[in-house]
Structures are given as C-alpha cells and as structure tokens.
C-alpha atoms as a PDB file:
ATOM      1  CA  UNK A   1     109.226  95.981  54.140  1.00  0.00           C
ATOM      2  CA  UNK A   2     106.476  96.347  56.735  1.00  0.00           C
ATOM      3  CA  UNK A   3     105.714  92.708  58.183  1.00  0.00           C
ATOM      4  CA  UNK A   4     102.389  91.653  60.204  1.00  0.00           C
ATOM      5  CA  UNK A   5     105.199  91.249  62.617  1.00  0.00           C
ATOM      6  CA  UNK A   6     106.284  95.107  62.804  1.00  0.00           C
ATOM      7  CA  UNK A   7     102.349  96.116  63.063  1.00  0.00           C
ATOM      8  CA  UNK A   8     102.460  93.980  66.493  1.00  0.00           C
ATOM      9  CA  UNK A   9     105.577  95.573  67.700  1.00  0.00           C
ATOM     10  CA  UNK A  10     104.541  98.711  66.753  1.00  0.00           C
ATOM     11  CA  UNK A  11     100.391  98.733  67.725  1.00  0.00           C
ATOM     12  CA  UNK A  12     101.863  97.252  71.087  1.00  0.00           C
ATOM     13  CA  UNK A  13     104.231 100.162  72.087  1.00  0.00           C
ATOM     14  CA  UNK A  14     101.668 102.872  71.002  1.00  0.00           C
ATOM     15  CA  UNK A  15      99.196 101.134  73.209  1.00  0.00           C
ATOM     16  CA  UNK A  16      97.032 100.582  69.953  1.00  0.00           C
ATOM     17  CA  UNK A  17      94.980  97.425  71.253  1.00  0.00           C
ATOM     18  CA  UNK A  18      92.929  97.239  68.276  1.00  0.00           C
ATOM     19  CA  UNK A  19      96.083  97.450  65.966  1.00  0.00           C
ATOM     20  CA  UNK A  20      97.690  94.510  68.489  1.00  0.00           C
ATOM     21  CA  UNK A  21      94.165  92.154  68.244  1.00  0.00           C
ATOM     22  CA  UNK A  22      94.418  93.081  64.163  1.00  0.00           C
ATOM     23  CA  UNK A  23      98.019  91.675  63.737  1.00  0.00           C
ATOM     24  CA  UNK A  24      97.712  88.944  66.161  1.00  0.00           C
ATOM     25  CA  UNK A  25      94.566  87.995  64.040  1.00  0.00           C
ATOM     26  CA  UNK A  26      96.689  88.636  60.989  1.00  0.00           C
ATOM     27  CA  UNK A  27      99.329  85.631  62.092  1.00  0.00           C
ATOM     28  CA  UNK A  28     101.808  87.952  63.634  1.00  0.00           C
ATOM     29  CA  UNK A  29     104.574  85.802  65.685  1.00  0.00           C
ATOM     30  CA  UNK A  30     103.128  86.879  69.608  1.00  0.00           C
ATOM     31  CA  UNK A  31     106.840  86.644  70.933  1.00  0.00           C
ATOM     32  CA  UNK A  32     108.134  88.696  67.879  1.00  0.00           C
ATOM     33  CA  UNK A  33     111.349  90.515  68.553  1.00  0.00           C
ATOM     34  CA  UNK A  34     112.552  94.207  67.808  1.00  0.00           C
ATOM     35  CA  UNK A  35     116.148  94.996  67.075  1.00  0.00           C
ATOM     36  CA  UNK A  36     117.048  94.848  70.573  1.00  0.00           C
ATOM     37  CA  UNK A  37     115.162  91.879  71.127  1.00  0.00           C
ATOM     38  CA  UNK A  38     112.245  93.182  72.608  1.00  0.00           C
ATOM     39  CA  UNK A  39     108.863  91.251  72.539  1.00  0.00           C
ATOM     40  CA  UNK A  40     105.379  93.400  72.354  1.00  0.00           C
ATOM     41  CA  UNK A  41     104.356  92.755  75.275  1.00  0.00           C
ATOM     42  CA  UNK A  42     107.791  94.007  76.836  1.00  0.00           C
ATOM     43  CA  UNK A  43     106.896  97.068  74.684  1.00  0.00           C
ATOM     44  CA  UNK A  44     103.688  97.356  75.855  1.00  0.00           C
ATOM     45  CA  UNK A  45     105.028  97.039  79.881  1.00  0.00           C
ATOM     46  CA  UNK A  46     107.374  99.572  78.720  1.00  0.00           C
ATOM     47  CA  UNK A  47     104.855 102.359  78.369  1.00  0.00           C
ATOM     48  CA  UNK A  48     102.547 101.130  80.660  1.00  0.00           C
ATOM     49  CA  UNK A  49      99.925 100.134  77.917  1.00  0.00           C
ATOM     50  CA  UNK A  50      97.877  98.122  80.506  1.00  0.00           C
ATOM     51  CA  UNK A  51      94.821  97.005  78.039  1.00  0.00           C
ATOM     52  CA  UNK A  52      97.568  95.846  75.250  1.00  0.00           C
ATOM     53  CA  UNK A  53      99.380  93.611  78.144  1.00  0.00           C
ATOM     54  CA  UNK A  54      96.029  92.101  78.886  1.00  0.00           C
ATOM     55  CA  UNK A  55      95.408  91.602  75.359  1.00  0.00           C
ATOM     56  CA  UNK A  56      98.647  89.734  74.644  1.00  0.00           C
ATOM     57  CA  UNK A  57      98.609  87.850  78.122  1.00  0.00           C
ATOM     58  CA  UNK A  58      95.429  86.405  77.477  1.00  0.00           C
ATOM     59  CA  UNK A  59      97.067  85.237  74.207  1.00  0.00           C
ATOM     60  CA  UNK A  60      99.585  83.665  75.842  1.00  0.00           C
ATOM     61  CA  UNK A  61     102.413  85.929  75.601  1.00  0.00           C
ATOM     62  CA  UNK A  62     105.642  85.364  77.813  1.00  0.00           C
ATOM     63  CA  UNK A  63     105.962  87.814  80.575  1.00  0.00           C
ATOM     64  CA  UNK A  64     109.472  86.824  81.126  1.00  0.00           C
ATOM     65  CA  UNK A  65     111.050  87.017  77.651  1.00  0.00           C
ATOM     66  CA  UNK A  66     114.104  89.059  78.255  1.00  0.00           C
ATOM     67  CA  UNK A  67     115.975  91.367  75.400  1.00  0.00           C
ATOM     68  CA  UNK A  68     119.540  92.606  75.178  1.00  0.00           C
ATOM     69  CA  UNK A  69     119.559  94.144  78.471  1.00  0.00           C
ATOM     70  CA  UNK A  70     118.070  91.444  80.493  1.00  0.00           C
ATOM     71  CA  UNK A  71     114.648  93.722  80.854  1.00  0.00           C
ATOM     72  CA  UNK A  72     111.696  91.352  80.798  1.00  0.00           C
ATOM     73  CA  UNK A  73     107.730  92.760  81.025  1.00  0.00           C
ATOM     74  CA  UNK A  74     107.641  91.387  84.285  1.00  0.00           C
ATOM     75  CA  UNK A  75     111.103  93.003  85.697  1.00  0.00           C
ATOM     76  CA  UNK A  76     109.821  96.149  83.774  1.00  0.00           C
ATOM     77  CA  UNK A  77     107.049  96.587  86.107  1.00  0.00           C
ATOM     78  CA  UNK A  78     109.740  97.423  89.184  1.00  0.00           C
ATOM     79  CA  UNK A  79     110.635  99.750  87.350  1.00  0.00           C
ATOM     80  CA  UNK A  80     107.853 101.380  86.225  1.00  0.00           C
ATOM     81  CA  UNK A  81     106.028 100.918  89.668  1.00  0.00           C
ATOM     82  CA  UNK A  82     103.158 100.277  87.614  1.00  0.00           C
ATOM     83  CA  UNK A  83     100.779  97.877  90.114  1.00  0.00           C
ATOM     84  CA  UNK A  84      98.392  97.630  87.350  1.00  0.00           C
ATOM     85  CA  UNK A  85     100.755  96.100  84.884  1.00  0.00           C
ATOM     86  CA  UNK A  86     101.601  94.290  87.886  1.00  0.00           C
ATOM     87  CA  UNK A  87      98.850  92.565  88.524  1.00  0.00           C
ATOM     88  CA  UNK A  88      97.863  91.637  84.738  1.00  0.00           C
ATOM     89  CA  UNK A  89     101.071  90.079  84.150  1.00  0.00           C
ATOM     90  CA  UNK A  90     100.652  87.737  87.146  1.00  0.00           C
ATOM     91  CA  UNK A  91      97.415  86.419  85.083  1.00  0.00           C
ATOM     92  CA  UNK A  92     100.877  85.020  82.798  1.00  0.00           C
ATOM     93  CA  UNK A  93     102.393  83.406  85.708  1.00  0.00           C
ATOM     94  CA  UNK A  94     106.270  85.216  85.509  1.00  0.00           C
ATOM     95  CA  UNK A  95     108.941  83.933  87.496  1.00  0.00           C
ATOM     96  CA  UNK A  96     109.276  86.167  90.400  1.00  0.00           C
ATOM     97  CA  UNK A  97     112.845  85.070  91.035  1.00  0.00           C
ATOM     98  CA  UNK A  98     113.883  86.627  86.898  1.00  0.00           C
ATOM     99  CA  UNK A  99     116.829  88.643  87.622  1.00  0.00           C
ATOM    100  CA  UNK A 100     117.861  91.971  85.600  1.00  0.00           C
ATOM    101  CA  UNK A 101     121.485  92.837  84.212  1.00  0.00           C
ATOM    102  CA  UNK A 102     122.570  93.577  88.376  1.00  0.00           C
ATOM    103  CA  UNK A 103     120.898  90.279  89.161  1.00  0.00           C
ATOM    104  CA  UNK A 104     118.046  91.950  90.966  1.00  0.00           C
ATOM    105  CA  UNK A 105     114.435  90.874  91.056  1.00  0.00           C
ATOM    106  CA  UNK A 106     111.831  93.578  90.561  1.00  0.00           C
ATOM    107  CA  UNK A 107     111.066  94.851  94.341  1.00  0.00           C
ATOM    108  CA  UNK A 108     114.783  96.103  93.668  1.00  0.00           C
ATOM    109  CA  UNK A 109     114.473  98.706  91.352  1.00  0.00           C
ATOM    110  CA  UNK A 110     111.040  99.678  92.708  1.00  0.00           C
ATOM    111  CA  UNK A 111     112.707 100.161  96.334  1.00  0.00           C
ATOM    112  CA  UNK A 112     115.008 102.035  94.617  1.00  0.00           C
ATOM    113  CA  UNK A 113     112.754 104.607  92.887  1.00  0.00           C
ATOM    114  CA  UNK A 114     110.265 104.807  96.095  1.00  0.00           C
ATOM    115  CA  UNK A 115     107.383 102.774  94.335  1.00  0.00           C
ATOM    116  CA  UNK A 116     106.094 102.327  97.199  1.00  0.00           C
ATOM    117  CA  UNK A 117     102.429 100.869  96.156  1.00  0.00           C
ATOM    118  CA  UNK A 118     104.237  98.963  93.805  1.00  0.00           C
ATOM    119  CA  UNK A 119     106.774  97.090  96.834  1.00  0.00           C
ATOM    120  CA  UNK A 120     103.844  97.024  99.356  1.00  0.00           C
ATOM    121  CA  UNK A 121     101.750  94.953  96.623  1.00  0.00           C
ATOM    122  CA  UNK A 122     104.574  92.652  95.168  1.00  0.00           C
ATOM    123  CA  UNK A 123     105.251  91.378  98.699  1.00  0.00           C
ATOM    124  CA  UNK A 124     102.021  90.962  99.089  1.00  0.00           C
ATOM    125  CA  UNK A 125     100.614  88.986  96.150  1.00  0.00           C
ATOM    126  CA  UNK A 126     103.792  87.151  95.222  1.00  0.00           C
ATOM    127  CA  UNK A 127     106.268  85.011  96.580  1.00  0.00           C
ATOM    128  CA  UNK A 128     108.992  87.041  95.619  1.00  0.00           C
ATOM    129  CA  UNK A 129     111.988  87.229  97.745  1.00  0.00           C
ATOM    130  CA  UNK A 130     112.428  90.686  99.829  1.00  0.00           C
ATOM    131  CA  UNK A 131     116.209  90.083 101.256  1.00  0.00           C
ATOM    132  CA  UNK A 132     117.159  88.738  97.333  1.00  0.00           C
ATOM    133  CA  UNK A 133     121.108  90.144  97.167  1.00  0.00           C
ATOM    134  CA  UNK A 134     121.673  91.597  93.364  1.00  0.00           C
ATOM    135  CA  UNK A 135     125.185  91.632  92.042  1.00  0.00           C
ATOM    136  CA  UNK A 136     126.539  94.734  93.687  1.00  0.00           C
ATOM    137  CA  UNK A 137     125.420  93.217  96.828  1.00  0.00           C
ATOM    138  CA  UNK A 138     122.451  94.906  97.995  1.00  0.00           C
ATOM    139  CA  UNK A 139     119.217  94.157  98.834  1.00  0.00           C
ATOM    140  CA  UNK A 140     115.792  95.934  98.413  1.00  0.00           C
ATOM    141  CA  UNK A 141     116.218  97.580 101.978  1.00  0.00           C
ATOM    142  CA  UNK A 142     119.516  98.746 101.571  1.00  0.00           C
ATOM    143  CA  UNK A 143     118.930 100.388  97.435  1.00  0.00           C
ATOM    144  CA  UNK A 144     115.988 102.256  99.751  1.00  0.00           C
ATOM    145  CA  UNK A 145     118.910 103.531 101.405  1.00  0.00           C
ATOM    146  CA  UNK A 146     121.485 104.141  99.541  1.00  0.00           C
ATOM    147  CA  UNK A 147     120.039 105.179  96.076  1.00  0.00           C
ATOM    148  CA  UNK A 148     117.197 106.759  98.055  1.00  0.00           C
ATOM    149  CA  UNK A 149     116.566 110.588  98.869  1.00  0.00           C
ATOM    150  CA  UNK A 150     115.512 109.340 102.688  1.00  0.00           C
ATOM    151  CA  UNK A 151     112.185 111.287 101.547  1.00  0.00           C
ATOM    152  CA  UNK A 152     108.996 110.204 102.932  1.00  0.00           C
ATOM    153  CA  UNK A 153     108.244 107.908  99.565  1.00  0.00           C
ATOM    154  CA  UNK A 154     111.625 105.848 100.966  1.00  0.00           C
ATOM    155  CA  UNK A 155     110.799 106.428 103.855  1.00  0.00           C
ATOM    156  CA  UNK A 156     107.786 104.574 103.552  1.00  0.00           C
ATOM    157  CA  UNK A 157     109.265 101.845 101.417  1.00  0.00           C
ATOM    158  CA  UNK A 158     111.483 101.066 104.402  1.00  0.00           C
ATOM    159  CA  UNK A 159     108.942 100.281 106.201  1.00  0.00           C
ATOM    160  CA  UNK A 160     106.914  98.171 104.012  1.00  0.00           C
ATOM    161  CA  UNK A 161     109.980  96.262 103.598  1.00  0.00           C
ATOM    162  CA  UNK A 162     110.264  96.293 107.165  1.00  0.00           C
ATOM    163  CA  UNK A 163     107.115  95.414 107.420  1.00  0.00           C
ATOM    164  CA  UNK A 164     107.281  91.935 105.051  1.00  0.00           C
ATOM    165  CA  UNK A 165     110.262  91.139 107.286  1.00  0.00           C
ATOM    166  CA  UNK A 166     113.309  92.531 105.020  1.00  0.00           C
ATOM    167  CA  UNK A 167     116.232  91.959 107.265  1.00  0.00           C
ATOM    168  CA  UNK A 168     117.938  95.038 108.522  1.00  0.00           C
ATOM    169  CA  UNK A 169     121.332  93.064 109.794  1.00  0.00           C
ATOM    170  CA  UNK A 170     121.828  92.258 106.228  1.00  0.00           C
ATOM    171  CA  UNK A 171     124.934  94.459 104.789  1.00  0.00           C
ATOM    172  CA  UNK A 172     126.472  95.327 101.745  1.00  0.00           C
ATOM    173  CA  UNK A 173     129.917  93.911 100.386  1.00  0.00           C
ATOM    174  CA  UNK A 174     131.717  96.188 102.406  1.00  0.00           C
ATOM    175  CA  UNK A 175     129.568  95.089 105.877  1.00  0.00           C
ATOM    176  CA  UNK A 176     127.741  98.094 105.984  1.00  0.00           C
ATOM    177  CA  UNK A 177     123.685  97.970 106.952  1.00  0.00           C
ATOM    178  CA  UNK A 178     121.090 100.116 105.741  1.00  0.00           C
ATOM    179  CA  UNK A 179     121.434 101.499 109.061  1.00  0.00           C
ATOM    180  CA  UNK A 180     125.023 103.057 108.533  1.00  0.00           C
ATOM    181  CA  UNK A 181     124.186 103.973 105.819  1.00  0.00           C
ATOM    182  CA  UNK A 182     121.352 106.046 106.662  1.00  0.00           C
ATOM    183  CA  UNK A 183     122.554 107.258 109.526  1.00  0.00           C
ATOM    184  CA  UNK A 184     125.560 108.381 107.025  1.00  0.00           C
ATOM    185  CA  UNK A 185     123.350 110.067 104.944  1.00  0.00           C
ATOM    186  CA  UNK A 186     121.635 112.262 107.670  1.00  0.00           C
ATOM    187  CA  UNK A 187     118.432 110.286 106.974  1.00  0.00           C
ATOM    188  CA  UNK A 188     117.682 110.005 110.740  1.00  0.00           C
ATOM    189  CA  UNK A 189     113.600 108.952 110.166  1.00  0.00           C
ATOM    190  CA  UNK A 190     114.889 105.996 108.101  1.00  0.00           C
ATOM    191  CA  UNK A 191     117.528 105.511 110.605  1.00  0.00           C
ATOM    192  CA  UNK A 192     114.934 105.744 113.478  1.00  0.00           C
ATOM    193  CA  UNK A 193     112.480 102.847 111.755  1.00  0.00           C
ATOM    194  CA  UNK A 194     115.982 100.266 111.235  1.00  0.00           C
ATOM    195  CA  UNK A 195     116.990 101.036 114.676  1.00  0.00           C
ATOM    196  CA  UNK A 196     113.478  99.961 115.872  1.00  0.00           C
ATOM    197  CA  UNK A 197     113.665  96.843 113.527  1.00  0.00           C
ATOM    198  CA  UNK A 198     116.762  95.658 115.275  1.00  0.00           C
END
C-alpha cells in the first residue's frame, strides 16, 4: 500500500517539488526512510534535485541523516561535486566533520573525483578539515594522488588543497607522501606543485 510517506520518498528522488510540498502538506514523516534507510532529502542530494533539497531544508530536514552505507545528503554532495547542493544544505547546518563508511569527510571523495569547484568552495565556506585522515589512511591531498588521473582537473585540486594549506609531509600508512606517489605515477606537474609546497 502506497503511504503519504512513499509519495515523499518518491516526489523527492524524481525531483518532483510540487509532489514533495503535496506530501509534506499531506503529514508525510520529513525524515521518512526507504528500504535502505534513505531519507528524501538524501534522495533528493542523490540526483542533484537542488529545488527539492531547498524545499525539505527549509522544512527542517536533517542533512546528516545517514542510511545503510553511512551516505548522508551532506557527504553526498563530495561526491556528487554538486556546489549548489552544497551550498543549500549549509542553510541546514550539517556537521562538516560526518564521516562516510572509509571515515572520510566530503572534500575526500570530491578530491578524489577532481571536483574541483566543489573542494575550492568547501574549504572556503566551511570549517571542514582539509588534512582529515579516512580509514585507509589518506588524506584529501594524497586520494588527489593516488586515485587521481594526474589530469589537469587533479591537477588543479592539488593545488586548491595546496592552496587552503593541505599538508604535503603528511603520508599514507605505509609513509609514503603524495609526492612519491606522484612522482611514482609519472605525474610530474602534480609532482612539480608538492615539491614547491615543501
């Protein structure tokens, strides 16, 4: 049986913001969960359904309500590099220090995938912390690096990171910098900004 519930979920991850303002004015829970736990407005993160974020936001919704895999809307965003989402979720106040299933925080996974609008405006208009070590030991500037192509979209993420004062001394478990590692990887303009950062 379809629930005012399920028309939330459902309006939110379609990006239907008159179906979302309908449910919500229907008595649907705002922190309703799917079968894996996930809230609309994680839905609506999810696919980038900017409008539907603001809607629920403005309602109140929790931009750190995490599902089965530790994804909240607001850890979404580094993944999505979406900078718009970005910025309406921080109308929600999320914890900038959340941490995903490898104990990142989002500047991670966005230095990872070469958001690079995305890192240059999350150090910018939050506190969060650029040399935050996730569980496999890594930090923003070294995921640049390592998960990287050494393309000009990481290679402009290094320096941004460089830029907000990411520490290049800072190694992996095995004591290896984002320096060895580039220069490992043949990725000498990468290797040419660390060395400069030294």
């Amino acid at each position: 049986m379809t629930t005012v519930h399920h028309l939330l979920l459902e309006a939110a991850g379609r990006g239907d913001d008159p179906g979302v303002r309908a449910a919500l004015a229907a008595g649907a829970d705002i922190e309703s969960r799917d079968e894996e736990l996930r809230t609309p407005l994680l839905l609506a993160s999810l696919g980038d359904h900017v409008p539907v974020a603001r809607t629920l936001i403005d309602a109140g919704a929790d931009p750190d309500a995490q599902d089965r895999r530790h994804d909240s809307p607001w850890l979404v965003t580094g993944v999505t590099g979406s900078v718009a989402m970005m910025r309406v979720l921080l109308r929600g106040g999320p914890d900038v220090r959340l941490r995903n299933r490898f104990g990142g925080v989002s500047v991670i996974p966005a230095s990872e995938r070469g958001h690079v609008a995305y890192v240059r405006a999350v150090l910018a208009e939050t506190a969060i912390d650029v040399d935050h070590v996730n569980d496999l030991g890594w930090t923003a500037l070294l995921e640049a690096v390592i998960l990287g192509d050494g393309g000009p979209a990481h290679r402009e993420t290094v320096e941004v990171l460089l830029a907000a004062g990411a520490r290049p001394d800072l190694a992996d478990a095995d004591g290896v910098t984002a320096l060895l590692h580039a220069e490992r990887r043949g990725y000498e303009e990468i290797a040419t900004l660390l060395r400069a950062a030294r």
